[in-house]
PDB file of N, CA and C in Angstrom:
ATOM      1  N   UNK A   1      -3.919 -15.692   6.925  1.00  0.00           N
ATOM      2  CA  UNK A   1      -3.708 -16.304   8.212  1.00  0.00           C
ATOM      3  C   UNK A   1      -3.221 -15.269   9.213  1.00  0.00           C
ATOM      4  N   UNK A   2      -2.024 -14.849   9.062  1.00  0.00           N
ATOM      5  CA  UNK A   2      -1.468 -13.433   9.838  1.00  0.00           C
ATOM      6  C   UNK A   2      -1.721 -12.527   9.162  1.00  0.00           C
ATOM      7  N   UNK A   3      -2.030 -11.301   9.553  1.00  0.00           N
ATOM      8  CA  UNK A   3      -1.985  -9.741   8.911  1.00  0.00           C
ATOM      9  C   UNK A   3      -1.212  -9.252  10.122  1.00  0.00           C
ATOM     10  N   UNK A   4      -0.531  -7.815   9.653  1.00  0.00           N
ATOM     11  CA  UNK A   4      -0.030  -6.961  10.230  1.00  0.00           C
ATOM     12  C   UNK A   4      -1.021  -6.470  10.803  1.00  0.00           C
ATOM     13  N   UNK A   5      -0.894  -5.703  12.187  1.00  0.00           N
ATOM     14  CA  UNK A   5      -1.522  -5.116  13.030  1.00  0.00           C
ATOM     15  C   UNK A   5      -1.204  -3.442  12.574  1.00  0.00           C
ATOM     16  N   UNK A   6      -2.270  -2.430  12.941  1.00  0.00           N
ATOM     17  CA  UNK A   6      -1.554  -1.204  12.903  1.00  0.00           C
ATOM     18  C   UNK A   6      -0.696  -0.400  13.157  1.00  0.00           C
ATOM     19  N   UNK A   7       0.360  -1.666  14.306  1.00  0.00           N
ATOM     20  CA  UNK A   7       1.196  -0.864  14.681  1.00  0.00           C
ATOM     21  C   UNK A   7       2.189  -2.090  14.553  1.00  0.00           C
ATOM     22  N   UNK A   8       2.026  -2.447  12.780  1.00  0.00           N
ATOM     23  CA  UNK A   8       3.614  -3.357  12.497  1.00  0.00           C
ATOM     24  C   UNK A   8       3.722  -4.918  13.056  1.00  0.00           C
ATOM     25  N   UNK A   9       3.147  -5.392  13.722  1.00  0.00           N
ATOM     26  CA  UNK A   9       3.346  -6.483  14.254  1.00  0.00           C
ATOM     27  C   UNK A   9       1.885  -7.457  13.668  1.00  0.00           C
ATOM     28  N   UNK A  10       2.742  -8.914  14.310  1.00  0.00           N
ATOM     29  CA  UNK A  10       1.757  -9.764  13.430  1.00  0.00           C
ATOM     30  C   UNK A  10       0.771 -10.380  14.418  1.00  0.00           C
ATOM     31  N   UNK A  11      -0.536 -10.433  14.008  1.00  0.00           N
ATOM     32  CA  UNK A  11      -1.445 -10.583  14.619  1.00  0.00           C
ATOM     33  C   UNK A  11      -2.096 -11.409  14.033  1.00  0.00           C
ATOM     34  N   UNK A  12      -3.274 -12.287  14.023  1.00  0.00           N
ATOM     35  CA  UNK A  12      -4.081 -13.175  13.736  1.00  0.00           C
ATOM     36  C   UNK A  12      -5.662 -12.176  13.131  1.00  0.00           C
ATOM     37  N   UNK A  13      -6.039 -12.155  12.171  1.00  0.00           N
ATOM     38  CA  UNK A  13      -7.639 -11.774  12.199  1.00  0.00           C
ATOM     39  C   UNK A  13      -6.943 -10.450  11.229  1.00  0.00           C
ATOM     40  N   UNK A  14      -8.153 -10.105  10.363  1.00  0.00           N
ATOM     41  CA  UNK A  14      -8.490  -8.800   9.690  1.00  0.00           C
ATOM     42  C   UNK A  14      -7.838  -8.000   9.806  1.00  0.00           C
ATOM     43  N   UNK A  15      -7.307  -6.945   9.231  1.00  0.00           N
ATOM     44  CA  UNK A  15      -6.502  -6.231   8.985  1.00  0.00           C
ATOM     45  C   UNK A  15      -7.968  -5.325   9.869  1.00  0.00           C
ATOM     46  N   UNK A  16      -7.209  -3.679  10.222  1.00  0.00           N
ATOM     47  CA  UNK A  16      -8.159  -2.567  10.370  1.00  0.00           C
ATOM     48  C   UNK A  16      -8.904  -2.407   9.326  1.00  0.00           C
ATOM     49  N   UNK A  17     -10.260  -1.854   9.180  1.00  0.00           N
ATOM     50  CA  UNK A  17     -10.831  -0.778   7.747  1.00  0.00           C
ATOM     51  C   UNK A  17      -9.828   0.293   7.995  1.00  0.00           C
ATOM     52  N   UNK A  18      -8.514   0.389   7.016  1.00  0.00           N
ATOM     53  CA  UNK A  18      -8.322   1.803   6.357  1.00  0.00           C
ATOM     54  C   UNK A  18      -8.201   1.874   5.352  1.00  0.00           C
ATOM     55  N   UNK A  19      -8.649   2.753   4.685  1.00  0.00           N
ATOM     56  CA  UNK A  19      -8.853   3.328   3.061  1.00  0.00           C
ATOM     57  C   UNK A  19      -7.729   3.782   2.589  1.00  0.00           C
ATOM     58  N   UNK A  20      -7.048   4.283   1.638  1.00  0.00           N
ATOM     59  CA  UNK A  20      -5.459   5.123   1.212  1.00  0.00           C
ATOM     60  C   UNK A  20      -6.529   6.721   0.812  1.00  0.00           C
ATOM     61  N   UNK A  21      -5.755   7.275   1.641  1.00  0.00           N
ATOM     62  CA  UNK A  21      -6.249   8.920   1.246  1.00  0.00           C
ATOM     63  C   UNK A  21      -6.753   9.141  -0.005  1.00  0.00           C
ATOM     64  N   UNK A  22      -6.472   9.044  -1.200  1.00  0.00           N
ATOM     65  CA  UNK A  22      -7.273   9.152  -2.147  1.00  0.00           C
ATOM     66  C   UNK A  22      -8.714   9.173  -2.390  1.00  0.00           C
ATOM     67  N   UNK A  23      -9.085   7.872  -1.907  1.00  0.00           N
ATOM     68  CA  UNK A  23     -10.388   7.386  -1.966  1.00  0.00           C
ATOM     69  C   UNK A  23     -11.328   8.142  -0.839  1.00  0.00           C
ATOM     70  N   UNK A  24     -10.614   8.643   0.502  1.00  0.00           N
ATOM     71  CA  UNK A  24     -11.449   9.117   1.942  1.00  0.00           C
ATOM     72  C   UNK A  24     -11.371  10.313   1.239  1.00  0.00           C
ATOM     73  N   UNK A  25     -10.488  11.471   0.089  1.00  0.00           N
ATOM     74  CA  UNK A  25     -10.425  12.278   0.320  1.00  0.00           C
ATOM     75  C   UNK A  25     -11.699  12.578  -1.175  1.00  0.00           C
ATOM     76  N   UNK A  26     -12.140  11.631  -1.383  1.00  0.00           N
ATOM     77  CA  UNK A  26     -13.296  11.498  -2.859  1.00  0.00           C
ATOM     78  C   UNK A  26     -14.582  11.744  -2.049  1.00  0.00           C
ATOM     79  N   UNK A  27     -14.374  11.541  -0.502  1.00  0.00           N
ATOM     80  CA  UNK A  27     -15.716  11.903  -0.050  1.00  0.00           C
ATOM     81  C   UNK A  27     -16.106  10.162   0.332  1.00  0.00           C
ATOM     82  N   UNK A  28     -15.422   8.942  -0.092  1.00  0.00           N
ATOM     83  CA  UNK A  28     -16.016   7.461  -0.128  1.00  0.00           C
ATOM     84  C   UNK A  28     -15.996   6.928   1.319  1.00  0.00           C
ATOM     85  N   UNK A  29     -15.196   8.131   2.449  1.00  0.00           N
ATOM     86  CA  UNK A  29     -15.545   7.665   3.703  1.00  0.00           C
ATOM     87  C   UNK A  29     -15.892   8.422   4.449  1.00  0.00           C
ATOM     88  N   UNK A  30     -16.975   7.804   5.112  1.00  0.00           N
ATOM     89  CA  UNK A  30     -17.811   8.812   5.934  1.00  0.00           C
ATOM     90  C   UNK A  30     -17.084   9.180   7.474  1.00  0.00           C
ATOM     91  N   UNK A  31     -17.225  10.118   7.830  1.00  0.00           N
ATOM     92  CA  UNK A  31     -16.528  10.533   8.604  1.00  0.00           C
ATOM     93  C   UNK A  31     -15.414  11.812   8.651  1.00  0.00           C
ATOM     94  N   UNK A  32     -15.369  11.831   7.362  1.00  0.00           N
ATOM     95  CA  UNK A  32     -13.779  12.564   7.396  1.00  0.00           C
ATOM     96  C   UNK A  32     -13.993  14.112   7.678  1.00  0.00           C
ATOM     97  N   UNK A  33     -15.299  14.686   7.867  1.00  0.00           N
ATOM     98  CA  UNK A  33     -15.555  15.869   8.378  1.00  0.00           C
ATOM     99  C   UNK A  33     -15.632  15.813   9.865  1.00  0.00           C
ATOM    100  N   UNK A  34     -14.938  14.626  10.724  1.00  0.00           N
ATOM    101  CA  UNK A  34     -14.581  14.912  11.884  1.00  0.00           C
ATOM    102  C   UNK A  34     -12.876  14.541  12.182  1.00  0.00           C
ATOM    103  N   UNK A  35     -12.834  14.277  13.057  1.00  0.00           N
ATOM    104  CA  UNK A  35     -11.105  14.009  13.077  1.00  0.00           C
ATOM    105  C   UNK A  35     -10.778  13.003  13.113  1.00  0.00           C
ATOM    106  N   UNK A  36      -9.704  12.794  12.218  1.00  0.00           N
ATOM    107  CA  UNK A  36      -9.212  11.659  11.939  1.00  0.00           C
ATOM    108  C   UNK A  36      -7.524  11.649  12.485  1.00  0.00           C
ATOM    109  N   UNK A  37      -7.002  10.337  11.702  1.00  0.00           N
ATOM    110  CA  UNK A  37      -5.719  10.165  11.933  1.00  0.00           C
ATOM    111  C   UNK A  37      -5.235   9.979  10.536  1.00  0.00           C
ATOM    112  N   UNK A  38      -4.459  10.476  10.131  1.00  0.00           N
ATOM    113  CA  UNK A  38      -3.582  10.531   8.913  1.00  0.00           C
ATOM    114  C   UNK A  38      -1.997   9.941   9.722  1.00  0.00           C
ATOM    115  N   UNK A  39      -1.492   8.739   8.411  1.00  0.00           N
ATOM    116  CA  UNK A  39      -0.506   8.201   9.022  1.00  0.00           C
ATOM    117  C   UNK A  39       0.164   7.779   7.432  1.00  0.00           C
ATOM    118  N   UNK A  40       1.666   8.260   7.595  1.00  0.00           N
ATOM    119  CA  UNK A  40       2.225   7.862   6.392  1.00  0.00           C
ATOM    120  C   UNK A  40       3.283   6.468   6.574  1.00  0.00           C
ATOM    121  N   UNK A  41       2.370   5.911   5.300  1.00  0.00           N
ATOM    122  CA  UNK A  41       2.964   4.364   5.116  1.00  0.00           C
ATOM    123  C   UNK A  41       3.943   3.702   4.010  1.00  0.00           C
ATOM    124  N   UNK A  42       4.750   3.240   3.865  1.00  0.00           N
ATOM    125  CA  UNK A  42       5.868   2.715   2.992  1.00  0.00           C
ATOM    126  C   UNK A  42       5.092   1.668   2.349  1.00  0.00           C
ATOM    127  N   UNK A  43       4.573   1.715   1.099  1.00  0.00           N
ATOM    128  CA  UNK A  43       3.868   1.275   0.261  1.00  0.00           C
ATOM    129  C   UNK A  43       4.883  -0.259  -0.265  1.00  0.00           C
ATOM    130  N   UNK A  44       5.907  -0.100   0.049  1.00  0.00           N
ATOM    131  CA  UNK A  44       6.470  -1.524   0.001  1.00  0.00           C
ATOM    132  C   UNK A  44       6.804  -2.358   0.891  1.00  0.00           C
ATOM    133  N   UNK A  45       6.511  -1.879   1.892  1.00  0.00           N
ATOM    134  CA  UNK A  45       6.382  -2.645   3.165  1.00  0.00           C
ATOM    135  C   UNK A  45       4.879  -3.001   4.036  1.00  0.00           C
ATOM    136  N   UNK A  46       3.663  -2.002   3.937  1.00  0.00           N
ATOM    137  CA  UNK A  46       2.680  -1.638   4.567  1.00  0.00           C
ATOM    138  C   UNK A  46       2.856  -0.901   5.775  1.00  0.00           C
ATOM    139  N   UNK A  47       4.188  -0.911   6.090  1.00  0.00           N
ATOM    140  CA  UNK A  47       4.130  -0.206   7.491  1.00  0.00           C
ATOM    141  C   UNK A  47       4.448   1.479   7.644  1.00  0.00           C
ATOM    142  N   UNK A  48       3.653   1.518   8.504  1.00  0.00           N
ATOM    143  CA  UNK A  48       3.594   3.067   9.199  1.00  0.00           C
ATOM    144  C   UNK A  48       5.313   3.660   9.304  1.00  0.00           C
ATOM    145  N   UNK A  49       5.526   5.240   8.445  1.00  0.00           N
ATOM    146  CA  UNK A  49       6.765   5.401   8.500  1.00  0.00           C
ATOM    147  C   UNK A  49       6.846   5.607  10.333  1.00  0.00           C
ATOM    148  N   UNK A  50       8.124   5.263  10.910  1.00  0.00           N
ATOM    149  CA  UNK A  50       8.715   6.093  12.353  1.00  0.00           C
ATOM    150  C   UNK A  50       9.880   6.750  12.257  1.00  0.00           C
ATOM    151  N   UNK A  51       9.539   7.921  13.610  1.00  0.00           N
ATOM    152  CA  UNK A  51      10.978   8.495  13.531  1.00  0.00           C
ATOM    153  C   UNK A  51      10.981   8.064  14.998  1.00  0.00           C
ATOM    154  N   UNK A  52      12.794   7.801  15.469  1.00  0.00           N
ATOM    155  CA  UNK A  52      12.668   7.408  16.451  1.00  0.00           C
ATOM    156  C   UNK A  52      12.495   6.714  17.121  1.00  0.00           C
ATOM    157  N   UNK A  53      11.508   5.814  16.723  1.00  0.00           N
ATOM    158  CA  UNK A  53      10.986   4.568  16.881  1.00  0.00           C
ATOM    159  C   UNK A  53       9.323   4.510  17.333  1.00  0.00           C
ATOM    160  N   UNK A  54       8.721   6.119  16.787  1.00  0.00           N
ATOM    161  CA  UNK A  54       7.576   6.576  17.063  1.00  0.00           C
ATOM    162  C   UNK A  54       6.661   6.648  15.844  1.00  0.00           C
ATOM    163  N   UNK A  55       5.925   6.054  15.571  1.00  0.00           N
ATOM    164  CA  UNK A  55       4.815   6.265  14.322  1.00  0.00           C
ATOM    165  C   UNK A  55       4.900   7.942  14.102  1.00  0.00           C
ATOM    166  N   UNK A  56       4.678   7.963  12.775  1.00  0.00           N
ATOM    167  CA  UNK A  56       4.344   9.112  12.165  1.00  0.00           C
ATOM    168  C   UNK A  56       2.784   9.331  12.055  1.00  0.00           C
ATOM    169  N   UNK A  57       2.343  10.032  13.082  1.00  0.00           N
ATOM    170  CA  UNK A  57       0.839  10.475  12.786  1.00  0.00           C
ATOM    171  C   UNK A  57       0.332  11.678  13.137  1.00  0.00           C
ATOM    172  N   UNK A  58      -0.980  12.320  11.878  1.00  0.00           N
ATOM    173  CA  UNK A  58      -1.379  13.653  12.632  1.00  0.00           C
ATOM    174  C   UNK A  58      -2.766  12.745  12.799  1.00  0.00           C
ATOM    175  N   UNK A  59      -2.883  13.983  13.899  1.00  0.00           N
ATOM    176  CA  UNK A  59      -4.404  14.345  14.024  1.00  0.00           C
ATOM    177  C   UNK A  59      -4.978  15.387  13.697  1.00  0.00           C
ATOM    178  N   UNK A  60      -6.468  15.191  12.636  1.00  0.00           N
ATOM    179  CA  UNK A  60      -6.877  16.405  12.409  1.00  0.00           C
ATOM    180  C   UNK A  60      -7.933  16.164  11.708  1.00  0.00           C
ATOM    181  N   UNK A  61      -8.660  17.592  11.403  1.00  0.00           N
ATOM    182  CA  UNK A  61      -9.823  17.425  10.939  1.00  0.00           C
ATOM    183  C   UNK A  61      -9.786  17.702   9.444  1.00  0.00           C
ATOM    184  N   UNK A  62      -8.750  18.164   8.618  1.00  0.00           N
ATOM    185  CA  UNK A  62      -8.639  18.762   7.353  1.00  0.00           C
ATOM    186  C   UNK A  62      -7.698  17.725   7.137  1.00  0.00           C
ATOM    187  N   UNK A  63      -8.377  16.375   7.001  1.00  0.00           N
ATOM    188  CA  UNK A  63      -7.260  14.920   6.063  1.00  0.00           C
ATOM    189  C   UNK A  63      -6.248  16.028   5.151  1.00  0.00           C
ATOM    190  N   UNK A  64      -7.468  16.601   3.728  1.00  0.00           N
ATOM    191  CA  UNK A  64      -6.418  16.674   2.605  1.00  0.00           C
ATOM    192  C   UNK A  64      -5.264  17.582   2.905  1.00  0.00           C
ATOM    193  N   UNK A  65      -5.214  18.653   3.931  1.00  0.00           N
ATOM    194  CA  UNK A  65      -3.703  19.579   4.549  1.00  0.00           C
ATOM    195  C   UNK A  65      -3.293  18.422   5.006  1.00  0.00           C
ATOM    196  N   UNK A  66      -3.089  17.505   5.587  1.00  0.00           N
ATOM    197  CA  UNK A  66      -2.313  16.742   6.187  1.00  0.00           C
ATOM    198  C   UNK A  66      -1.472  15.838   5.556  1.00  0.00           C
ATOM    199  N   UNK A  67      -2.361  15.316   4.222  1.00  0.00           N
ATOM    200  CA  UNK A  67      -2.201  14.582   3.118  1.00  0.00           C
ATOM    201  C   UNK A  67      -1.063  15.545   2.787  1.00  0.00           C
ATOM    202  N   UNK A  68      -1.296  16.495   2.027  1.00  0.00           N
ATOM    203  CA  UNK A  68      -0.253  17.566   1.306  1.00  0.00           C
ATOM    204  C   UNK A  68       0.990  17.599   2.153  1.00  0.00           C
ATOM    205  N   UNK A  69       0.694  17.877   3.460  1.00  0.00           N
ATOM    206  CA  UNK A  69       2.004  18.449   3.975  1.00  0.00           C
ATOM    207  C   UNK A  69       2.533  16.851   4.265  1.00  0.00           C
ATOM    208  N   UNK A  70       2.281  16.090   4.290  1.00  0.00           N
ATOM    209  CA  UNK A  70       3.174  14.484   4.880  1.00  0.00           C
ATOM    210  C   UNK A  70       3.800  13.820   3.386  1.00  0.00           C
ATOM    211  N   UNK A  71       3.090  13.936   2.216  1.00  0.00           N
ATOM    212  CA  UNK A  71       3.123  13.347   1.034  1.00  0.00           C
ATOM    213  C   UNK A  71       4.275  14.373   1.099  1.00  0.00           C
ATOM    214  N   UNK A  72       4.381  15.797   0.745  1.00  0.00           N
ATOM    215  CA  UNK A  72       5.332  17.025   0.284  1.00  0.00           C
ATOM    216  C   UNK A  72       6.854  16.569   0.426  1.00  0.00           C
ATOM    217  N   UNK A  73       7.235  16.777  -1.353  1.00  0.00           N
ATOM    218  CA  UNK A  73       8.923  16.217  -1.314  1.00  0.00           C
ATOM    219  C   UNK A  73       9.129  14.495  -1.134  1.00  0.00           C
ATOM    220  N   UNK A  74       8.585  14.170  -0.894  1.00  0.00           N
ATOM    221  CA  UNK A  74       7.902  12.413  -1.031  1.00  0.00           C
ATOM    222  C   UNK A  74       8.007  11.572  -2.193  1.00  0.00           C
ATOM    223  N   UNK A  75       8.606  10.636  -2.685  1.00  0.00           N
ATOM    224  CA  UNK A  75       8.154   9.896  -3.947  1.00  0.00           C
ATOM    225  C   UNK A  75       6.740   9.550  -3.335  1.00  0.00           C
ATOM    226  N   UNK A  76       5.968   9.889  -4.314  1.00  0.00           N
ATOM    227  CA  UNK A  76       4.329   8.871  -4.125  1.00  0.00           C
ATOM    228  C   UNK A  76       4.414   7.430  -4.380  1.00  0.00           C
ATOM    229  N   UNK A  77       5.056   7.255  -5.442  1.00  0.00           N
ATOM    230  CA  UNK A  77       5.539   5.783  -5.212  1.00  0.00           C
ATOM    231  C   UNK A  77       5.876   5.173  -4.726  1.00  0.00           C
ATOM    232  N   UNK A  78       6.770   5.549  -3.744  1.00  0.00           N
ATOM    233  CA  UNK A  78       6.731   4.783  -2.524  1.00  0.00           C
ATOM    234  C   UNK A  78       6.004   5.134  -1.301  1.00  0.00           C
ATOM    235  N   UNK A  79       5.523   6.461  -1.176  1.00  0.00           N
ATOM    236  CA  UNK A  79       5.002   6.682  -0.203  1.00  0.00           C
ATOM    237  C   UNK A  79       3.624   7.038  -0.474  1.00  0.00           C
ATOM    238  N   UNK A  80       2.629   6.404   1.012  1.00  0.00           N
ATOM    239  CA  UNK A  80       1.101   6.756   0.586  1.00  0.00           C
ATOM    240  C   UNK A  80       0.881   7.535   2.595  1.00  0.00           C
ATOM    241  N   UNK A  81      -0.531   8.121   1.971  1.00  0.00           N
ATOM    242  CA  UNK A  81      -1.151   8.692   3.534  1.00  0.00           C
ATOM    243  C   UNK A  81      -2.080   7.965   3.286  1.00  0.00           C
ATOM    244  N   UNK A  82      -2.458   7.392   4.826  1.00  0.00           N
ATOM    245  CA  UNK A  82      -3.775   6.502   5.233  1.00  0.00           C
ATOM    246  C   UNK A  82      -4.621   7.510   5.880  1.00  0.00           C
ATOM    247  N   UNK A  83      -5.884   7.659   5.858  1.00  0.00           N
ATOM    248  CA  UNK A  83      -6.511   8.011   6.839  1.00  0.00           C
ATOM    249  C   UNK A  83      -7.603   7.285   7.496  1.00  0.00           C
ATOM    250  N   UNK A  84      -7.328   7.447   8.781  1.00  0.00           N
ATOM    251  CA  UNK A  84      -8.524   6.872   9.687  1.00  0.00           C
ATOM    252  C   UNK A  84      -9.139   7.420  10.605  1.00  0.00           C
ATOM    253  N   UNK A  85     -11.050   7.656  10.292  1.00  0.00           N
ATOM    254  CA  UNK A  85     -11.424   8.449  11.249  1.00  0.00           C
ATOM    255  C   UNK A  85     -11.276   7.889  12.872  1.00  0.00           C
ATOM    256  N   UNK A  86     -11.628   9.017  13.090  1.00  0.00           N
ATOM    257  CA  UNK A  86     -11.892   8.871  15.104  1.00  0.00           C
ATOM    258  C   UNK A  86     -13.224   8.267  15.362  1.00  0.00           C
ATOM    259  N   UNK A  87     -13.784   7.770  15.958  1.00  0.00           N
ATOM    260  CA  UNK A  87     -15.244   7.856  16.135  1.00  0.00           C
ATOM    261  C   UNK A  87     -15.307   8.798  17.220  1.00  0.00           C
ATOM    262  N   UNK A  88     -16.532   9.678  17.175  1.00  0.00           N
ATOM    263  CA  UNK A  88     -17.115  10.685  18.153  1.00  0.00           C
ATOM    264  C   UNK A  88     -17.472   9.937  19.362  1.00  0.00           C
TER     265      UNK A  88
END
């Protein structure tokens, strides 16, 4: 009925298509040889970590460096990277 919106709040209708880095970084989403958004999420909550009160996100074209450096020192268990391309 409600899903979270991408930016935490509750909204009506479909969640976004995002994949968990793993799977985009297997090659299973097309796109990821242009730029995307990598955004790290609290796997027990769904929501986007903030500092500040500002989402945590890169932009870039090399997901898996982004993956590495946001995951780095991280429980994976609780913490995952999303990525979502840009469209051109």
């Amino acid at each position: 009925m409600f899903a979270r919106s991408t930016y935490g709040t509750m909204s009506r209708g479909a969640r976004p298509a995002v994949m968990p880095a793993s799977a985009a970084l297997r090659g299973a989403m097309p796109g990821t040889g242009g730029t995307c958004v990598v955004r790290l999420v609290d796997r027990r909550t769904g929501l986007t970590h903030k500092i500040n009160g500002s989402p945590l996100v890169v932009f870039t074209r090399d997901p898996a460096t982004a993956v590495d450096e946001l995951l780095e020192g991280r429980d994976r268990g609780i913490w995952e990277a999303r990525i979502d391309p840009i469209e051109p």
